[in-house]
C-alpha atoms as a PDB file:
ATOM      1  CA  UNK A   1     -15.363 -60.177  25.548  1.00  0.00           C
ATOM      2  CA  UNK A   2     -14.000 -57.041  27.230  1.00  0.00           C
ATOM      3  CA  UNK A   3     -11.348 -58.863  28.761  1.00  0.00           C
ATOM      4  CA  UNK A   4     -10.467 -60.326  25.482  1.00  0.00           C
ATOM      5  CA  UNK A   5     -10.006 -56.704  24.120  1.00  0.00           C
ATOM      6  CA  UNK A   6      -7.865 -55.071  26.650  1.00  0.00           C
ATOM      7  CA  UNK A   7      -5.851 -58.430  26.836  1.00  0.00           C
ATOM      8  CA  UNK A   8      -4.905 -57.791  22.975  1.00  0.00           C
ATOM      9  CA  UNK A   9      -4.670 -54.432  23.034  1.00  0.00           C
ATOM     10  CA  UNK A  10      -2.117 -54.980  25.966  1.00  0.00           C
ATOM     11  CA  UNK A  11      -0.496 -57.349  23.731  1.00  0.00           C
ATOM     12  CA  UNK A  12      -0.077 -54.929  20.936  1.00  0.00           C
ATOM     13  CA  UNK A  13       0.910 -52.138  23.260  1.00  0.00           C
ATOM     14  CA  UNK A  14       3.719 -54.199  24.824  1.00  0.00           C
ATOM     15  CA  UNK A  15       5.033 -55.884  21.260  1.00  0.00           C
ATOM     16  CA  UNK A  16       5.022 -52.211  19.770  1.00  0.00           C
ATOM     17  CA  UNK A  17       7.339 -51.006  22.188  1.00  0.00           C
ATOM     18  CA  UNK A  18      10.554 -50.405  21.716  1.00  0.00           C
ATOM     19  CA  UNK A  19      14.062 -49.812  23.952  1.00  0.00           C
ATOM     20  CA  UNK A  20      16.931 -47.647  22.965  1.00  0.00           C
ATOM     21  CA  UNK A  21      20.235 -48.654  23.601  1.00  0.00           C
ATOM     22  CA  UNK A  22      23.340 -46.867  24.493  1.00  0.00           C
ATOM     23  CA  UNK A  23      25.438 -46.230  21.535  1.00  0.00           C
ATOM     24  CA  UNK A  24      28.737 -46.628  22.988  1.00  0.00           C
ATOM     25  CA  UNK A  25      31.368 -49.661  21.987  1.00  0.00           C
ATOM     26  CA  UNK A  26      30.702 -52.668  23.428  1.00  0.00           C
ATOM     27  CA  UNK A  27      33.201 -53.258  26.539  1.00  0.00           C
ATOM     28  CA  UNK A  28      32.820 -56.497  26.446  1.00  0.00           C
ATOM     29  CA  UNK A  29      35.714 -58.442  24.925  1.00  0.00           C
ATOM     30  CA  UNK A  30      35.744 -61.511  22.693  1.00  0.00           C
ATOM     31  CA  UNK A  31      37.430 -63.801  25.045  1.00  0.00           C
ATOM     32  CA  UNK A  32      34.532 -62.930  28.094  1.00  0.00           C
ATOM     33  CA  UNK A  33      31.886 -63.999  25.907  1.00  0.00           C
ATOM     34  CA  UNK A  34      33.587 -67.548  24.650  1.00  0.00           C
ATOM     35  CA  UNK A  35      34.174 -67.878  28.739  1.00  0.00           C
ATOM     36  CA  UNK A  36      30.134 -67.203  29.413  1.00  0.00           C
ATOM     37  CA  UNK A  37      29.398 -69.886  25.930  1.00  0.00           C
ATOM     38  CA  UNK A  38      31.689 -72.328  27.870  1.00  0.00           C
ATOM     39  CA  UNK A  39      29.855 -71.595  30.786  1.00  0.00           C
ATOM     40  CA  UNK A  40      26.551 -71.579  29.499  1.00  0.00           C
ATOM     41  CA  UNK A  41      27.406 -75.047  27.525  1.00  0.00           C
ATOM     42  CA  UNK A  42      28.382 -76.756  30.849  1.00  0.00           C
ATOM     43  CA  UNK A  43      32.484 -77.516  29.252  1.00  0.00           C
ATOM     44  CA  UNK A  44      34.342 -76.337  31.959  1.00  0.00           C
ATOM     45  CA  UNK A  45      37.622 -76.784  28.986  1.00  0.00           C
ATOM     46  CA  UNK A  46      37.966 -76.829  25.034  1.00  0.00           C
ATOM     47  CA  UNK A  47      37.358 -80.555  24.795  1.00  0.00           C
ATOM     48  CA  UNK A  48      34.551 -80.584  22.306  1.00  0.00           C
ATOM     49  CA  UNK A  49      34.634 -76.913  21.066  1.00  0.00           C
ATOM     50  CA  UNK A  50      37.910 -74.867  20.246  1.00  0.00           C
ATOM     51  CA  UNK A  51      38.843 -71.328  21.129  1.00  0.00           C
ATOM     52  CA  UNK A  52      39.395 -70.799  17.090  1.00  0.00           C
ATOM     53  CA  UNK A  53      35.956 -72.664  16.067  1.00  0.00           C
ATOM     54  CA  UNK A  54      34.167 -70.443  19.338  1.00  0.00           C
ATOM     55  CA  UNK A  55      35.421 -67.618  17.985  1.00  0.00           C
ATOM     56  CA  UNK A  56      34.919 -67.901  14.159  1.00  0.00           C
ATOM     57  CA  UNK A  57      31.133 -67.931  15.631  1.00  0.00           C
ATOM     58  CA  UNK A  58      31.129 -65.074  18.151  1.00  0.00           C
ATOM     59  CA  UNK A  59      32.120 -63.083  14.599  1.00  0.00           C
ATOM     60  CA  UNK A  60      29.533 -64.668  12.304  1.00  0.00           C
ATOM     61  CA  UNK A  61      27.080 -63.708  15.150  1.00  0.00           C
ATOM     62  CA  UNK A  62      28.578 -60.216  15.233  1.00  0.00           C
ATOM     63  CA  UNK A  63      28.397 -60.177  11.410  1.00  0.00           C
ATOM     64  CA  UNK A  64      24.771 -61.399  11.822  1.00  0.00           C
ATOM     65  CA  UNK A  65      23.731 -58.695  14.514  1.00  0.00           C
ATOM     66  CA  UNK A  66      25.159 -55.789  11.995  1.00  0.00           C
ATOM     67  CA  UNK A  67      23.728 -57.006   8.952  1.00  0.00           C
ATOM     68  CA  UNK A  68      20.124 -57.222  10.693  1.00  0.00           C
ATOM     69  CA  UNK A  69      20.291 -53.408  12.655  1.00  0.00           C
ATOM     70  CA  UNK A  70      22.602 -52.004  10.243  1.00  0.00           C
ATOM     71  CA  UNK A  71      24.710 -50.658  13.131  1.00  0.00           C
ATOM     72  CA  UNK A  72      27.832 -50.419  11.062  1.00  0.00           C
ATOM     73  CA  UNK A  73      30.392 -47.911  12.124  1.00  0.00           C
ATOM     74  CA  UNK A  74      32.700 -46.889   9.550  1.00  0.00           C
ATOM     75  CA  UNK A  75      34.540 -43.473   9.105  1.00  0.00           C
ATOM     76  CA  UNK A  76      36.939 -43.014   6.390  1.00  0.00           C
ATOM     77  CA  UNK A  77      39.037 -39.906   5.451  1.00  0.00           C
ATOM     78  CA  UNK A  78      40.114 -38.587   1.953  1.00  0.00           C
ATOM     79  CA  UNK A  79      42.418 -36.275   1.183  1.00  0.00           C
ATOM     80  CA  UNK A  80      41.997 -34.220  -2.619  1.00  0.00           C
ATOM     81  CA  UNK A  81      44.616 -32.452  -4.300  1.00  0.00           C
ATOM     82  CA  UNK A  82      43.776 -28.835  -5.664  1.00  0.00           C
ATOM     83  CA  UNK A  83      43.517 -28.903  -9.546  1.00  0.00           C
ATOM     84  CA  UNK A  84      42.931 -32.521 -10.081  1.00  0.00           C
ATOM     85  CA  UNK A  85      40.030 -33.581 -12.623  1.00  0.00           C
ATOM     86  CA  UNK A  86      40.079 -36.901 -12.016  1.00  0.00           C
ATOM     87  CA  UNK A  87      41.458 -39.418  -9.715  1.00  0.00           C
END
């Protein structure tokens, strides 16, 4: 019974822990990770899967990964004119 309650406590301990990342840009380009999918999918050349199609999903998955952690970076500048009610 002991055992059984450290082993879930351990559990919980190790599930509730979490890693920060660096928040720096990604180095990694585009075309390095459709060479490690290729890899990693055993085509050695675009005979089943396109660069385009490979691509379209390295966004979606980008897409995907921003709209889950909300890691959005966006800056935007706006310049106002004195004495102007409305724009």
């Amino acid at each position: 019974m002991k055992k059984l309650i450290l082993t879930i406590l351990a559990c919980f301990l190790i599930v509730s822990t979490a890693f920060g990342g660096s928040q720096q840009t990604s180095s990694t380009a585009a075309s390095t990770i459709i060479v490690n999918a290729r890899y990693y999918l055993n085509e050695s050349s675009a005979s089943f899967w396109s660069d385009t199609e490979l691509l379209v999903w390295v966004n979606q998955g980008t897409m995907d990964i921003v709209g889950r952690t909300r890691c959005l970076e966006n800056s935007e500048a706006v310049s106002l004119l004195a004495n102007t009610v409305e724009y």
